[in-house]
Protein backbone atom coordinates (compact mmCIF):
# COMPACT_ATOMS: atom_id res chain seq x y z
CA UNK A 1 53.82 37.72 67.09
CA UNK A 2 57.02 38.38 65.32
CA UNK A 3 59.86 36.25 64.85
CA UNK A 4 63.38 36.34 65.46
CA UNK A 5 65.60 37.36 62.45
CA UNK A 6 66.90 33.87 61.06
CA UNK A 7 70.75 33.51 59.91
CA UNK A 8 70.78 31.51 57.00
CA UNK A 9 74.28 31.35 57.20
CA UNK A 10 74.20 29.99 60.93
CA UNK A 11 74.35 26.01 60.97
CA UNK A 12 71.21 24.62 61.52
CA UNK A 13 70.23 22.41 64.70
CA UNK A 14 70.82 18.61 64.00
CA UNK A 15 67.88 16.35 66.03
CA UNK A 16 68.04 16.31 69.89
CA UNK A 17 70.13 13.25 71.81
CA UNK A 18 68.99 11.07 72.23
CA UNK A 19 67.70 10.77 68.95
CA UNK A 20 64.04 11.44 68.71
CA UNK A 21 61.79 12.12 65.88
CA UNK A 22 60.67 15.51 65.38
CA UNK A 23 57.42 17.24 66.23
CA UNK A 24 54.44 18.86 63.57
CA UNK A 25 56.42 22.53 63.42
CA UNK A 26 54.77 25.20 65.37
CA UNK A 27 52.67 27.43 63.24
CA UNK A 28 53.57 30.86 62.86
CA UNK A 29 51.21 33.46 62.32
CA UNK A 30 52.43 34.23 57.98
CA UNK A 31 55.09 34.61 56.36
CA UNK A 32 58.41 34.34 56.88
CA UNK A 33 57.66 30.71 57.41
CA UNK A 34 60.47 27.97 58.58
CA UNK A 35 60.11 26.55 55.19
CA UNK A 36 61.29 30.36 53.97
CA UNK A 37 63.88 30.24 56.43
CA UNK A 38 65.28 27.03 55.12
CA UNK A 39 65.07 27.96 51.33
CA UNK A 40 67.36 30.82 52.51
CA UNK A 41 69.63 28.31 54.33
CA UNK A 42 70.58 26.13 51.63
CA UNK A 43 73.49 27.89 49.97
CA UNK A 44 75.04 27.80 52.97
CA UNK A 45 73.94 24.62 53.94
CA UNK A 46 75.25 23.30 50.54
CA UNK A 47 78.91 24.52 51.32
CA UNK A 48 79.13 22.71 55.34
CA UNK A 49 77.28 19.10 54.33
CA UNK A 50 79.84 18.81 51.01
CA UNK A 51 82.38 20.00 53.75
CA UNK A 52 81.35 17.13 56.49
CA UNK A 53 81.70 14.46 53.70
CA UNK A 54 84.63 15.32 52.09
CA UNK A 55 88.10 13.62 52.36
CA UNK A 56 90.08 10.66 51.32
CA UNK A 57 88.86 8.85 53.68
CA UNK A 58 85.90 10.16 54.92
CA UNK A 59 82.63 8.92 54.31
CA UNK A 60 81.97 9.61 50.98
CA UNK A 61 85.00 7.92 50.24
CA UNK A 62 84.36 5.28 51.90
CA UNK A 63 80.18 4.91 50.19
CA UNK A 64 82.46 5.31 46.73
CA UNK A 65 84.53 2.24 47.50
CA UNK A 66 81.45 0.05 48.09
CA UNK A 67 79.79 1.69 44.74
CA UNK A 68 82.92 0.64 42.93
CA UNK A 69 83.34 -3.36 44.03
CA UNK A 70 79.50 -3.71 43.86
CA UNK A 71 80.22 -2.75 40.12
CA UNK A 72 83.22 -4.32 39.17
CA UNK A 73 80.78 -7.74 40.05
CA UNK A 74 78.02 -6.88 38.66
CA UNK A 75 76.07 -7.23 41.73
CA UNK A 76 72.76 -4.60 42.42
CA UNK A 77 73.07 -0.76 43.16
CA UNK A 78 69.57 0.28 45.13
CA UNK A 79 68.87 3.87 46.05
CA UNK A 80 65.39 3.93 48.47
CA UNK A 81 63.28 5.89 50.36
CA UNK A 82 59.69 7.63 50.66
CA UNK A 83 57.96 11.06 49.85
CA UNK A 84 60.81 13.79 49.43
CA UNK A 85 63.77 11.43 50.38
CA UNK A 86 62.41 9.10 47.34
CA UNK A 87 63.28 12.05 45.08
CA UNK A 88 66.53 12.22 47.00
CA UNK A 89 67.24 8.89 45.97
CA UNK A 90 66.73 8.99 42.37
CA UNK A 91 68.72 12.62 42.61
CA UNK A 92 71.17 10.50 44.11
CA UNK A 93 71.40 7.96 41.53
CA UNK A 94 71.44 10.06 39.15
CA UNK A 95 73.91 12.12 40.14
CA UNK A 96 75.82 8.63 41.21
CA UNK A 97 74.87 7.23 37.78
CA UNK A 98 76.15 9.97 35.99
CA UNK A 99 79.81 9.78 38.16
CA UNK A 100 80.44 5.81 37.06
CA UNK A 101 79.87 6.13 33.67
CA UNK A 102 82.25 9.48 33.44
CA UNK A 103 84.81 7.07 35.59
CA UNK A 104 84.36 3.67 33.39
CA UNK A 105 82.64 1.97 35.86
CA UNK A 106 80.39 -1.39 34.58
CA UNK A 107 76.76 -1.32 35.10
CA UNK A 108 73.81 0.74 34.76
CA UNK A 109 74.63 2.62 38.01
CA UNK A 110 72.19 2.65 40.70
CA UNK A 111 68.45 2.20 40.46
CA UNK A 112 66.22 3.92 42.83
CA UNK A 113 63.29 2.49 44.45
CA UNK A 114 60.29 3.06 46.60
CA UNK A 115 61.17 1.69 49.66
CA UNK A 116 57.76 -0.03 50.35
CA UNK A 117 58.27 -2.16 46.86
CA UNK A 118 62.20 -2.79 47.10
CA UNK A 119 61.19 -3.96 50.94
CA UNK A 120 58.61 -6.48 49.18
CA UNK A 121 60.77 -7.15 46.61
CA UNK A 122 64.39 -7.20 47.72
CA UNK A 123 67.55 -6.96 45.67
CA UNK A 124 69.79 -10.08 45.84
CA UNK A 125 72.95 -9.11 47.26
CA UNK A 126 75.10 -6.03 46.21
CA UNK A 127 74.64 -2.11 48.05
CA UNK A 128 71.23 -0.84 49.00
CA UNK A 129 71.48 2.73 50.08
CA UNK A 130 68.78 4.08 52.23
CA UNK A 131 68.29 7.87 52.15
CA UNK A 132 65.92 9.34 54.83
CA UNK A 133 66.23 12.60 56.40
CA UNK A 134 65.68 12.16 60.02
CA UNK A 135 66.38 8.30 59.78
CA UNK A 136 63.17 7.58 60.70
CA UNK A 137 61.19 6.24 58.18
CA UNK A 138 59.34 2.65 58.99
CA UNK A 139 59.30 1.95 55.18
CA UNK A 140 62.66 2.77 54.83
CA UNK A 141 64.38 0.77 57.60
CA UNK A 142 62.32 -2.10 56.36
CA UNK A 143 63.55 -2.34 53.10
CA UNK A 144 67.35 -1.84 54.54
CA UNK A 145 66.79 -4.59 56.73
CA UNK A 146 65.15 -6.92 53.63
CA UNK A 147 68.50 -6.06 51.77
CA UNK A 148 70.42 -6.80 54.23
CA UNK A 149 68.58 -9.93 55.10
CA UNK A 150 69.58 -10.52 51.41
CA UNK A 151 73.25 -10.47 51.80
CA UNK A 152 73.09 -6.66 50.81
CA UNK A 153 75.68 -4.45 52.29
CA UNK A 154 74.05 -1.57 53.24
CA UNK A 155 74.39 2.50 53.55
CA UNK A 156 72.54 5.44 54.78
CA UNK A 157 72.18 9.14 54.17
CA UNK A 158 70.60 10.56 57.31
CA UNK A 159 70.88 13.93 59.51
CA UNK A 160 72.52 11.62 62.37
CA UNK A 161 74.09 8.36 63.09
CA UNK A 162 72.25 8.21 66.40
CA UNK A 163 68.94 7.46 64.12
CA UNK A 164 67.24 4.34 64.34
CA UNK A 165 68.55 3.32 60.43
CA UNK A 166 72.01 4.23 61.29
CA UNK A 167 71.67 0.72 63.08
CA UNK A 168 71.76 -1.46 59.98
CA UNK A 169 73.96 0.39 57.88
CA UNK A 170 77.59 -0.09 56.82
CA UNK A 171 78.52 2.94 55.88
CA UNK A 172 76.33 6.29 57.26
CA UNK A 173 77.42 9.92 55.49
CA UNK A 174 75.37 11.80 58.19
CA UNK A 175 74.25 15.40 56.58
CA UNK A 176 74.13 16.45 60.46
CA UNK A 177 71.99 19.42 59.64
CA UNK A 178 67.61 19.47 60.53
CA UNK A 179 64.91 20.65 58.21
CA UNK A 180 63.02 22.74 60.65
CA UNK A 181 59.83 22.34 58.54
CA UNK A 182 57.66 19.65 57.72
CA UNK A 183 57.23 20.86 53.57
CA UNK A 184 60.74 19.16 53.26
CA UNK A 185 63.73 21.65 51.92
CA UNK A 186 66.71 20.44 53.40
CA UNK A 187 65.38 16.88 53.14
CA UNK A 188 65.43 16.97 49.33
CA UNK A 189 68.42 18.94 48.95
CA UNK A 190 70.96 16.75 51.42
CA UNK A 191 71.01 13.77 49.63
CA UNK A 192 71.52 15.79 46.06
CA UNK A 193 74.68 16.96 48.36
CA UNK A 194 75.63 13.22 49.29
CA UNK A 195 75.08 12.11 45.71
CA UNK A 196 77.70 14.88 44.67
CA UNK A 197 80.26 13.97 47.34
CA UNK A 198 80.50 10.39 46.43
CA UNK A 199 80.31 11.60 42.66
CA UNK A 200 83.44 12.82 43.06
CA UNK A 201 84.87 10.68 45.24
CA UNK A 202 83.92 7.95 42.01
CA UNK A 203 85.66 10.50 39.58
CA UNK A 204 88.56 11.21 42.18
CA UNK A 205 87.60 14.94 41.05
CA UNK A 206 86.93 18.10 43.08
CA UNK A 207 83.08 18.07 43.89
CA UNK A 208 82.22 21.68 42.66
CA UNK A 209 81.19 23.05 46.24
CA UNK A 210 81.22 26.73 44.91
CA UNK A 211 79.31 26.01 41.49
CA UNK A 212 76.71 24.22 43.75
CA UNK A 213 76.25 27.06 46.38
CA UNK A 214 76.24 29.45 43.25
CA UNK A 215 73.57 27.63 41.93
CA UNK A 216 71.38 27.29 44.87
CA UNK A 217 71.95 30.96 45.13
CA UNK A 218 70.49 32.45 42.21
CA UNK A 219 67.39 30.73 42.77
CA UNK A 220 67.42 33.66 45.77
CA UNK A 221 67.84 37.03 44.05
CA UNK A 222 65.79 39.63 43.57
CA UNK A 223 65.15 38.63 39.96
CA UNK A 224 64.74 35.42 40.56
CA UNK A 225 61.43 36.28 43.94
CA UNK A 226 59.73 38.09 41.77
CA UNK A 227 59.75 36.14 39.01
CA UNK A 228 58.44 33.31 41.33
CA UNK A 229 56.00 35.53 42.45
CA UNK A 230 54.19 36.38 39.55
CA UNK A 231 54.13 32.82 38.60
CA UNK A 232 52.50 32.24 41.84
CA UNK A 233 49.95 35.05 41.52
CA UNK A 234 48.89 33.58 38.06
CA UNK A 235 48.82 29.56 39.02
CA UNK A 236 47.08 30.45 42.71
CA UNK A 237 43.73 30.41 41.66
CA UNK A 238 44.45 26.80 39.83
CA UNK A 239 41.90 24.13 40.53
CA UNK A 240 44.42 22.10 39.30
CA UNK A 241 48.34 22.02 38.89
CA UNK A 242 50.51 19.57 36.21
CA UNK A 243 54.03 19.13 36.38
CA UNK A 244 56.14 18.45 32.94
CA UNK A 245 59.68 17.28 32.78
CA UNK A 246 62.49 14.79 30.78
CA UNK A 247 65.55 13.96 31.59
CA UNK A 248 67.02 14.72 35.40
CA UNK A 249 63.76 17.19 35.43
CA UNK A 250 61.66 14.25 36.18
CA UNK A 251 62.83 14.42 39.79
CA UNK A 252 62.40 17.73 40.28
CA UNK A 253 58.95 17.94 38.61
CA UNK A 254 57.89 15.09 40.92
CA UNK A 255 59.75 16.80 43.85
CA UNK A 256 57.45 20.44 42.92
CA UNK A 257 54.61 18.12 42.47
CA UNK A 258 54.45 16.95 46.22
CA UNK A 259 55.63 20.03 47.62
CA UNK A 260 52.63 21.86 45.81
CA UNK A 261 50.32 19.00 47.18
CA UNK A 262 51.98 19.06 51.00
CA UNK A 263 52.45 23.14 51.07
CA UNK A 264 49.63 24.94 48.92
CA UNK A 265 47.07 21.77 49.19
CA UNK A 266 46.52 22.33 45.64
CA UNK A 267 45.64 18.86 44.11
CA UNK A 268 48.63 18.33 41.19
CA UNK A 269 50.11 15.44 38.88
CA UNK A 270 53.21 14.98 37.87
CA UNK A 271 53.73 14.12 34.05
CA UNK A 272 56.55 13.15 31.91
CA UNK A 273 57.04 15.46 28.53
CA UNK A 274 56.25 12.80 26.16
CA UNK A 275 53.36 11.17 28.41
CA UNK A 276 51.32 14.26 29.39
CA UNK A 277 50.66 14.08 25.02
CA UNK A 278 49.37 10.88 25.19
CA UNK A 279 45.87 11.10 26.55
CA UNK A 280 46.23 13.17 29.44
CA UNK A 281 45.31 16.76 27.60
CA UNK A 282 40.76 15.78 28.06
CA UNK A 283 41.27 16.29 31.58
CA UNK A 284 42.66 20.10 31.79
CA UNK A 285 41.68 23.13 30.55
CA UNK A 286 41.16 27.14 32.14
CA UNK A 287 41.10 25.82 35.92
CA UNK A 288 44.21 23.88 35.11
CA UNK A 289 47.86 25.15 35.71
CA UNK A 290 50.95 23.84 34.11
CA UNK A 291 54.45 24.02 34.88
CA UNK A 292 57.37 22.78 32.70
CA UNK A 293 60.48 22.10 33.97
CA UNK A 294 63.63 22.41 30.90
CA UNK A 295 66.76 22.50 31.72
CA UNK A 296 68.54 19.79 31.40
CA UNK A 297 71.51 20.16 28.76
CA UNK A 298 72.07 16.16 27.63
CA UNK A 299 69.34 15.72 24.23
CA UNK A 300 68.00 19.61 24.92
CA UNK A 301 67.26 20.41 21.44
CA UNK A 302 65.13 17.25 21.27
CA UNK A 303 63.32 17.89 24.32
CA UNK A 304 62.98 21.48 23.65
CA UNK A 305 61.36 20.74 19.88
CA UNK A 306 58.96 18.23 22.20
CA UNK A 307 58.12 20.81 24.70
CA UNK A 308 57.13 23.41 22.18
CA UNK A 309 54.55 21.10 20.83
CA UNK A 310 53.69 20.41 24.40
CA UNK A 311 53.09 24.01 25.62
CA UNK A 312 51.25 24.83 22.13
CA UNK A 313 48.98 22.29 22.70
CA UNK A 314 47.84 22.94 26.01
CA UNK A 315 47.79 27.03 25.22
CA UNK A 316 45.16 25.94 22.81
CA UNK A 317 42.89 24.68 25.38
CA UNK A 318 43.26 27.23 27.53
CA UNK A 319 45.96 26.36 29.91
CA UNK A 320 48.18 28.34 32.13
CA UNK A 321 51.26 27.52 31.77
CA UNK A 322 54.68 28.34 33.12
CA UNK A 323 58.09 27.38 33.25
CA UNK A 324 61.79 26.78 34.36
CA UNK A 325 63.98 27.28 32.08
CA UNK A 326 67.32 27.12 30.85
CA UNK A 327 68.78 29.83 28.80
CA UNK A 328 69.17 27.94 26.28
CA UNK A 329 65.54 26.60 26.16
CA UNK A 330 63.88 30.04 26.99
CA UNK A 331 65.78 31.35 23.73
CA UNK A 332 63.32 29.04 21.82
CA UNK A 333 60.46 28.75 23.43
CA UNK A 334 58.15 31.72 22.70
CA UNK A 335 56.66 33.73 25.94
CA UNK A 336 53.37 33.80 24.36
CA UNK A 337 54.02 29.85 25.24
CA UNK A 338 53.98 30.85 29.42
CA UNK A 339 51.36 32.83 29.64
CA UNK A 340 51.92 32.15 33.44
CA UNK A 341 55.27 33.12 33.41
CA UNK A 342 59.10 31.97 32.95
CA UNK A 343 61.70 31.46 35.35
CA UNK A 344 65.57 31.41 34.32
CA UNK A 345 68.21 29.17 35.62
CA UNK A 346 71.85 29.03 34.85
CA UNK A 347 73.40 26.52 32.73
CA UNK A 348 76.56 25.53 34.43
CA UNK A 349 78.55 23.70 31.98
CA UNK A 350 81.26 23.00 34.60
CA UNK A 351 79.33 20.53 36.57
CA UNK A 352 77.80 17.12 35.22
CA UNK A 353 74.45 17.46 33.23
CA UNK A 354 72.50 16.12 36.47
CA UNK A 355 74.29 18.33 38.95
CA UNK A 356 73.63 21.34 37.17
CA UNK A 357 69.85 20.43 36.32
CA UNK A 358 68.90 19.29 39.93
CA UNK A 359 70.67 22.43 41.98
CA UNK A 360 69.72 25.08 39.47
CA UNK A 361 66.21 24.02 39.87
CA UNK A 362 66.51 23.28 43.52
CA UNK A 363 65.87 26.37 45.22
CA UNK A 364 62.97 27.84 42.29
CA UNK A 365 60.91 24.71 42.82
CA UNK A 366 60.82 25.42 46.68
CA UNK A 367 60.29 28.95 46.26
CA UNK A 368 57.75 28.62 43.89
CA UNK A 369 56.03 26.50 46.19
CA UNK A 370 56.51 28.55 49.68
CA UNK A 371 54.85 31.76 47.56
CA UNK A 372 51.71 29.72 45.95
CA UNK A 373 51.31 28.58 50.05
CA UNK A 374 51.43 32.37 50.57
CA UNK A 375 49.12 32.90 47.46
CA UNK A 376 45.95 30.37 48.97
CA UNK A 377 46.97 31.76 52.16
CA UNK A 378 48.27 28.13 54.03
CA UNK A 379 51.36 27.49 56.00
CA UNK A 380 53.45 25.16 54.55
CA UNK A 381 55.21 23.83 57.49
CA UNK A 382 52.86 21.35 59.50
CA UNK A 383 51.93 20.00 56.46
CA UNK A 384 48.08 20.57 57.70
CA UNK A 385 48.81 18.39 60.57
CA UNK A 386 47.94 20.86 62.95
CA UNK A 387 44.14 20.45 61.60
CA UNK A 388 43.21 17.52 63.52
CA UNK A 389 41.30 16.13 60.95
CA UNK A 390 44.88 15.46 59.23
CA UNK A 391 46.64 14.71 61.96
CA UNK A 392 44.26 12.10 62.77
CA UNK A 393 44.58 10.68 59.33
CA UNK A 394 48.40 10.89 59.50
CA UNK A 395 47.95 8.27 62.71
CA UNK A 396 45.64 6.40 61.03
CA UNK A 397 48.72 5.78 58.33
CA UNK A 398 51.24 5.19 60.68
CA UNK A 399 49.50 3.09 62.91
């Protein structure tokens, strides 16, 4: 049966009210699939949750001032959360991280955490941020509440304030708008989008809305599908997938690496540049594919000399590898080096380094994974939870 035309430039739903967690996505038939429909969405998207954030005092603002006296004491900065909204958090404090140091701000900046271990472990005091899409998440509200417990002051980036871990925060910057799917989209890329509000609400500087949505954008053209595509046609057939990255690319290579896992159901690792060298070469070879991820600007010729040797190495044993690159890296790197193939990104100079790495490669990560789900022919939205054999299993793990 055919679906209706989607509007990526229409808001999207937020969840119902009362608040109530959403169901396994009803399966449609092939492509488009909601995920597709989402990936479409974010430009837009981008532009309205920067827009609901925004102002002096609004609630970016407000997440900013509670960054900035938790830093001026010294006291602990905490980014947590699970699955996708885990890479949101160290997006986030990066992104954050990246904002204090520009604005002289004290400290390392925030440190993100699985929520499981900074729930067994809490901080001691200071800001614990919680990030979690549909504000939800068991593991997530339980660490709030340990750092709270703690004498933590505590915020939240969530779709709504209505969710159940709007209830122990201070400070909520609700994103407002839904992933429809399960294979999480708009869950990674919302609290990117928070992180860059309160960025510049740190720096007192305009927040780049445009360069974002541009960004997010040109993972979308015409150019940019089929060069996903063929990538996809070429790593389908992997028994195997590794992810590669340094710098602000480790979050997106970990990001790919579960979206590969939850969407394709192709089994995959995620390895850092210098670590996937050190013993981790035995286990791959023709079954195995390989994507790098390059592109972030701070060190680059460093990491580009490192990734060379990287991709050279596994080409020897027969790997298939491809990439997402910078122009600056693909200049270098030879494309007898991604057999697989290449994928370009922008280098925006006008944003900070981890803006511009984690929305160029935003959109080519989720694409990339939405067309090797079209490649082994699954649907990426239920996350196989309408096979009851997974659903069961989920139960079993939240029971």
């Amino acid at each position: 049966m055919s679906q209706p035309a989607f509007d990526p430039e229409r808001p999207l739903p937020g969840p119902p009210d009362p608040w109530a967690a959403s169901d396994v996505p009803v399966g449609r038939d092939g492509p488009p699939y909601a995920m597709t429909d989402m990936i479409a969405a974010e430009p837009s998207v981008s532009k309205r949750v920067l827009g609901y954030l925004a102002g002096h005092d609004g609630p970016a603002a407000q997440l900013a001032g509670a960054i900035r006296d938790a830093a001026v004491t010294g006291a602990p900065i905490l980014a947590v959360g699970c699955g996708t909204s885990e890479h949101g958090a160290q997006g986030f404090a990066a992104i954050v991280g990246e904002a204090m140091r520009d604005a002289g701000l004290p400290g390392a900046g925030p440190v993100a955490r699985q929520a499981f271990e900074a729930e067994l472990e809490p901080q001691s005091g200071g800001l614990c941020i919680g990030i979690s899409h549909e504000g939800g998440t068991a593991a997530t509200i339980r660490a709030m509440a340990a750092a709270r417990a703690s004498g933590a002051r505590i915020g939240l980036v969530t779709v709504s304030d209505r969710a159940p871990a709007a209830g122990l925060a201070d400070f909520v910057l609700m994103t407002r708008e839904l992933d429809q799917s399960w294979c999480h989209t708009i869950g990674y890329l919302a609290p990117l989008l928070a992180g860059v509000a309160v960025g510049a609400a740190i720096r007192k500087a305009p927040d780049g809305a445009a360069r974002v949505q541009a960004l997010l954008a040109a993972g979308l053209t015409s150019s940019a599908t089929a060069s996903t595509e063929a990538i996809a046609a070429e790593l389908g057939g992997a028994r195997h997938i590794v992810v590669v990255g340094s710098g602000a690319d480790r979050i997106a290579g970990r990001e790919l690496t579960l979206k590969i896992e939850e969407g394709a159901w192709i089994p995959s690792a995620y390895r850092d540049l210098e670590t996937f060298l050190h013993g981790h070469l035995p286990a791959t070879g023709e079954a195995t594919g390989l994507v790098l991820i390059l592109t972030d600007r701070r060190d680059e010729s460093e990491r580009i000399v490192r990734a060379r040797q990287l991709l050279a190495a596994a080409h020897a044993v027969g790997v298939r590898s491809a990439a997402i690159l910078s122009a600056a890296a693909a200049g270098v790197l030879l494309d007898d080096l991604t057999p697989a193939g290449r994928l370009l990104v922008p280098d925006e100079l006008n944003l900070p380094a981890p803006v511009a790495s984690l929305f160029a490669t935003a959109t080519p990560l989720q694409l990339l994974t939405e067309r090797l789900a079209r490649a082994r022919g699954t649907n990426p939205d239920p996350i196989r939870r309408d096979d009851p054999r997974y659903a069961n299993a989920s139960a079993l793990a939240e029971s």
